[in-house]
N, C-alpha and C. Protein backbone atom coordinates (compact mmCIF):
# COMPACT_ATOMS: atom_id res chain seq x y z
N UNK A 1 -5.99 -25.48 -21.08
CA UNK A 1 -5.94 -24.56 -22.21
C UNK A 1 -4.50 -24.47 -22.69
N UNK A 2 -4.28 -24.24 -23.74
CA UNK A 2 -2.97 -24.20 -24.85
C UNK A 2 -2.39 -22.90 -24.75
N UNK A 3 -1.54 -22.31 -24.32
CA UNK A 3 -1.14 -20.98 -24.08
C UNK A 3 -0.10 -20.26 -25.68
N UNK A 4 0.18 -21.73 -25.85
CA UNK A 4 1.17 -21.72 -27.32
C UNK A 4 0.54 -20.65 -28.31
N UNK A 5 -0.83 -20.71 -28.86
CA UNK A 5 -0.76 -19.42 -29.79
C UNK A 5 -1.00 -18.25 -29.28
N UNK A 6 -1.48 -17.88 -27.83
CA UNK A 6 -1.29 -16.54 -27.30
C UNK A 6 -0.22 -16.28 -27.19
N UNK A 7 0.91 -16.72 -27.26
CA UNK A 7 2.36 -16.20 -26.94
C UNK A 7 2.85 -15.28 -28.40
N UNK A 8 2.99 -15.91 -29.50
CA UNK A 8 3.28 -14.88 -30.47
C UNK A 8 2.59 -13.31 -30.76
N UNK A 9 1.65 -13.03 -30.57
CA UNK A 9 0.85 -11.65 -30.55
C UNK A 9 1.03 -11.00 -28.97
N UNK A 10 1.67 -11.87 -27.86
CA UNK A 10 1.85 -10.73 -26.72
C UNK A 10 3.61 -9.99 -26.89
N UNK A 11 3.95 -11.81 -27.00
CA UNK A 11 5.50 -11.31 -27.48
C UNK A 11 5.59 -10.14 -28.48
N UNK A 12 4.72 -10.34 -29.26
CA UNK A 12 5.19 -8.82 -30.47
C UNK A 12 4.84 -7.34 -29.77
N UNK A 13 3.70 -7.44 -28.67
CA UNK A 13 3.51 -6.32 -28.46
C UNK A 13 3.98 -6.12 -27.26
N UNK A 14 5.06 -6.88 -26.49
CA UNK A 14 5.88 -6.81 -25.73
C UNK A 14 6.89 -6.10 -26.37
N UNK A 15 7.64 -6.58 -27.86
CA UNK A 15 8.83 -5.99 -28.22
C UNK A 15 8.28 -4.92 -28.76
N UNK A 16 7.43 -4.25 -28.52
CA UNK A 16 7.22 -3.21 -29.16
C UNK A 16 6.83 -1.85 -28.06
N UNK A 17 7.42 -1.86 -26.92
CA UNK A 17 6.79 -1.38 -25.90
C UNK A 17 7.90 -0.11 -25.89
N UNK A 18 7.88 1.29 -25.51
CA UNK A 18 8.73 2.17 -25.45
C UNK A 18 10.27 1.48 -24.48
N UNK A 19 9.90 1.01 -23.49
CA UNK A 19 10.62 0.66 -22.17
C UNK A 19 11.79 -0.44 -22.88
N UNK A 20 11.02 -0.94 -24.15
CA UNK A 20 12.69 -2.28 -24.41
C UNK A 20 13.48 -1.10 -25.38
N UNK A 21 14.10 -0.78 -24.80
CA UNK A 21 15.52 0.63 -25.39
C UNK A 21 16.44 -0.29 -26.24
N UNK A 22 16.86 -1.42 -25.81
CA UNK A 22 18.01 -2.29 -26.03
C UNK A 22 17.29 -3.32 -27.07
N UNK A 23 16.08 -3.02 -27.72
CA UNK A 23 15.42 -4.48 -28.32
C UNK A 23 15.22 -5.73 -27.84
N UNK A 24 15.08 -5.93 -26.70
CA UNK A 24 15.23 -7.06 -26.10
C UNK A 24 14.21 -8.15 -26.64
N UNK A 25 14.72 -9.48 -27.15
CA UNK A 25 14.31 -10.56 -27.62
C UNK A 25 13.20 -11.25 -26.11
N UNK A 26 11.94 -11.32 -26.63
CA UNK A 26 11.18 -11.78 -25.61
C UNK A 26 10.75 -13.23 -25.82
N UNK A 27 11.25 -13.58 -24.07
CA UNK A 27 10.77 -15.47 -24.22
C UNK A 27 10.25 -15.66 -23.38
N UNK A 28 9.29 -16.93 -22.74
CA UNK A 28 8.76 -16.84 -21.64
C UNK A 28 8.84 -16.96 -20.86
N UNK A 29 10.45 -16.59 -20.51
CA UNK A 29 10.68 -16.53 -18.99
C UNK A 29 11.54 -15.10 -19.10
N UNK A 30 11.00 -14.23 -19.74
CA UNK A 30 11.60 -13.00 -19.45
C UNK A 30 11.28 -12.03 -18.57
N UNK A 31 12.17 -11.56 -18.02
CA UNK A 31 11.36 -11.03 -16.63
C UNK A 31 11.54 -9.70 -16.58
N UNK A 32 9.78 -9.44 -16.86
CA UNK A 32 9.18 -7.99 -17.35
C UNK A 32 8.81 -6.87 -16.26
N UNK A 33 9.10 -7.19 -14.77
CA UNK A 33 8.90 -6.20 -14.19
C UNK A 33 10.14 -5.87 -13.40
N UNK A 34 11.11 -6.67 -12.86
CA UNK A 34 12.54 -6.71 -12.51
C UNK A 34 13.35 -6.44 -13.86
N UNK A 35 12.85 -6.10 -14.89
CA UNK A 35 14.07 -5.70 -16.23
C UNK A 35 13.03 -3.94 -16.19
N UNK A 36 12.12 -3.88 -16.01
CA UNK A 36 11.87 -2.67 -16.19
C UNK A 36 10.89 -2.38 -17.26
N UNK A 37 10.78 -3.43 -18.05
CA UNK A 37 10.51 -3.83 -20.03
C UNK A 37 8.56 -3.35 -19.40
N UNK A 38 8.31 -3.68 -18.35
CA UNK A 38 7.11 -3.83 -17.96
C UNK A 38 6.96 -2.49 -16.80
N UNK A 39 5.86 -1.39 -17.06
CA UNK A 39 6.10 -0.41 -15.70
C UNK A 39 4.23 -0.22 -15.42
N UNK A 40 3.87 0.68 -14.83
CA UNK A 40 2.57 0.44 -14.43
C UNK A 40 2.06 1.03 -15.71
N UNK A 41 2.09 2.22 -16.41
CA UNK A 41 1.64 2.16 -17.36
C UNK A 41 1.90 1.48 -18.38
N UNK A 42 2.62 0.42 -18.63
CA UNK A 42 2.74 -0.75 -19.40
C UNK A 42 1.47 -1.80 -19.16
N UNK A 43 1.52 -1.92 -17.40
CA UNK A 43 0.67 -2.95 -16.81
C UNK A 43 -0.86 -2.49 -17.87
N UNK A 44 -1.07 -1.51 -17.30
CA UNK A 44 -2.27 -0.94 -17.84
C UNK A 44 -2.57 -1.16 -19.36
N UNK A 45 -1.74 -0.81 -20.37
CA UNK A 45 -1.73 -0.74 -21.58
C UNK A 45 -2.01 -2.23 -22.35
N UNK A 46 -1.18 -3.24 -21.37
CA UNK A 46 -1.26 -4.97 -21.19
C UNK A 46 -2.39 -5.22 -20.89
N UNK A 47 -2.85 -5.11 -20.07
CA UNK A 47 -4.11 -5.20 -19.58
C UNK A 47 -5.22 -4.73 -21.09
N UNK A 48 -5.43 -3.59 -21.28
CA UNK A 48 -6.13 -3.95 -22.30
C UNK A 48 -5.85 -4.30 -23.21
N UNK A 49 -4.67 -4.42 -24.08
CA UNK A 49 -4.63 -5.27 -25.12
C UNK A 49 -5.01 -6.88 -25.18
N UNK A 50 -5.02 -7.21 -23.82
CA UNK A 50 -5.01 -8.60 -23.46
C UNK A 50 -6.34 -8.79 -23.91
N UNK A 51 -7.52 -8.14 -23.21
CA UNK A 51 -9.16 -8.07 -22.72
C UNK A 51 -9.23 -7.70 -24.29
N UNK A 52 -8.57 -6.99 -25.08
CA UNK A 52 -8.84 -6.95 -26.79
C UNK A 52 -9.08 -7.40 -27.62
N UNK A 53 -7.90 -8.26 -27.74
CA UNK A 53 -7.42 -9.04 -28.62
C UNK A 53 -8.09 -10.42 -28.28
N UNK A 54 -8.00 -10.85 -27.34
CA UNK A 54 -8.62 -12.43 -26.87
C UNK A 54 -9.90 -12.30 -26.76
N UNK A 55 -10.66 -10.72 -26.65
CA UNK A 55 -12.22 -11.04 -26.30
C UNK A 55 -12.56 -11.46 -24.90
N UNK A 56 -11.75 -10.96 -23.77
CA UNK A 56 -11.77 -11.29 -22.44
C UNK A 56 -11.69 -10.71 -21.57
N UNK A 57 -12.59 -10.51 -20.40
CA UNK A 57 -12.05 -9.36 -19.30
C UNK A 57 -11.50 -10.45 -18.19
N UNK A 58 -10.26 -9.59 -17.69
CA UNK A 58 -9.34 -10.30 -16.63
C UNK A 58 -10.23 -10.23 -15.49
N UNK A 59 -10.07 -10.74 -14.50
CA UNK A 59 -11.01 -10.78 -13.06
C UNK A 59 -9.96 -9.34 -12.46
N UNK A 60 -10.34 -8.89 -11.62
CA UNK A 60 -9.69 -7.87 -10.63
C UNK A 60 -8.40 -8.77 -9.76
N UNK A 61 -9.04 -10.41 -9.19
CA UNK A 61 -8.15 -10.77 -8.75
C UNK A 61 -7.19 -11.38 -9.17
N UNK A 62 -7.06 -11.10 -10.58
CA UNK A 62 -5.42 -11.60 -11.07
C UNK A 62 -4.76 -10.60 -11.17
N UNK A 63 -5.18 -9.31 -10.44
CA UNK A 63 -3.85 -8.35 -10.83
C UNK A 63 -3.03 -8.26 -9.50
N UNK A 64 -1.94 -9.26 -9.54
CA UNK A 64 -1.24 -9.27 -8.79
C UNK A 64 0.16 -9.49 -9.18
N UNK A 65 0.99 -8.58 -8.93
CA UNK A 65 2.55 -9.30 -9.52
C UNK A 65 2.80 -10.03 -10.08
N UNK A 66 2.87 -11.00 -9.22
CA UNK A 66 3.05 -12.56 -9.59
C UNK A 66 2.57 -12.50 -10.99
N UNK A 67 1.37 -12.39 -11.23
CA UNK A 67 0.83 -12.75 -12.92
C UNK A 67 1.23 -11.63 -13.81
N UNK A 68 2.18 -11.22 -13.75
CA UNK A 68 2.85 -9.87 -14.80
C UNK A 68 4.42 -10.19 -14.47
N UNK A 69 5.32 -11.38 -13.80
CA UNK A 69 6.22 -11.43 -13.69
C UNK A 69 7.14 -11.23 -14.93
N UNK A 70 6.61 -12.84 -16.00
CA UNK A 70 7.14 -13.47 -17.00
C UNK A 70 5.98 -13.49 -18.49
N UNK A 71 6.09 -13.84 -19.54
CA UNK A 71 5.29 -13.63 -20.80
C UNK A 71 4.58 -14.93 -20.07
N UNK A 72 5.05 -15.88 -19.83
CA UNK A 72 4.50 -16.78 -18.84
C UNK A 72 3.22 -17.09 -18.34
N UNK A 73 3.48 -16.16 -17.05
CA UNK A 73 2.46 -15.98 -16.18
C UNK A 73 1.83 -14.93 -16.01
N UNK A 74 1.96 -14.23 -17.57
CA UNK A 74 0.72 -13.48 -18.64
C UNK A 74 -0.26 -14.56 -19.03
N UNK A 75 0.22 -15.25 -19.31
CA UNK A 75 -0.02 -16.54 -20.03
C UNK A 75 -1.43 -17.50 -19.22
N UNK A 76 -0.43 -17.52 -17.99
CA UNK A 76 -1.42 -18.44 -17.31
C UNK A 76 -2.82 -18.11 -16.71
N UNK A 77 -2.69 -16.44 -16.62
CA UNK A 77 -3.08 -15.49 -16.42
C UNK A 77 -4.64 -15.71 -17.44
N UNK A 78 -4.39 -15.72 -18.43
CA UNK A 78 -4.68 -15.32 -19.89
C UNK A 78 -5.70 -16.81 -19.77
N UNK A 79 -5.00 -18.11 -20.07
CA UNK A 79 -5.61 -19.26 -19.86
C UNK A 79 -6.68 -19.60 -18.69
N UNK A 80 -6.34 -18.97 -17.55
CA UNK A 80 -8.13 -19.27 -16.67
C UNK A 80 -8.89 -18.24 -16.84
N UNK A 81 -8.56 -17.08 -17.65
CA UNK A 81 -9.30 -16.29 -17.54
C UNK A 81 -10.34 -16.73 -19.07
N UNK A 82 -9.75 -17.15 -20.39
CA UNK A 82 -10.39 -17.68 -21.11
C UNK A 82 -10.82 -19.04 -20.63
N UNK A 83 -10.45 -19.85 -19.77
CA UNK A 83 -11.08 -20.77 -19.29
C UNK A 83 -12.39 -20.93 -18.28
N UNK A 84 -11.87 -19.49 -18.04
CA UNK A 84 -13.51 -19.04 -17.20
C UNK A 84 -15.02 -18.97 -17.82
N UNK A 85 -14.27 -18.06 -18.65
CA UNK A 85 -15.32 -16.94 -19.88
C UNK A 85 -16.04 -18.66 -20.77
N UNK A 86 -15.54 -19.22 -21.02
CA UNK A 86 -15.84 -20.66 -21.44
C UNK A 86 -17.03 -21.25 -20.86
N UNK A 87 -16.72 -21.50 -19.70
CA UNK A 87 -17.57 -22.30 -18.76
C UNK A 87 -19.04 -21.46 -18.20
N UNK A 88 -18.71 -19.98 -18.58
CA UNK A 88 -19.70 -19.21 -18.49
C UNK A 88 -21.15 -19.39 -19.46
């Protein structure tokens, strides 16, 4: 799966999050839970915009760190989970 056009619509609602104070320019290796940009009620708020906008529910077992590090591995996150819903 192509992660390339999910990145512009998370990035925007990444920079748009209370927590980036400083405007911080988001790329996909920005790191959203060690900068702070990302907090649990962020997680949460991510979480459904994700399952929203794409038409997808995440599995329970991708909520793990690791897949909320970077816009990234939102990303990759994002790609088996629409790669699931597919094959369904």
């Amino acid at each position: 799966m192509n992660s390339a056009p999910h990145f512009p619509p998370l990035r925007d609602w990444l920079q748009r999050l209370p927590t980036n104070l400083s405007a911080m320019q988001i790329t996909l290796d920005t790191p959203l839970l060690e900068s702070g940009l990302l907090d649990s009620m962020g997680l949460l708020e991510l979480v459904s915009f994700l399952e929203e906008r794409f038409s997808v529910a995440l599995p329970l077992e991708e909520f793990i760190p690791e897949n909320f590090q970077t816009p990234c591995t939102i990303l990759g996150m994002l790609d088996r989970a629409l790669a699931n819903a597919e094959a369904t």
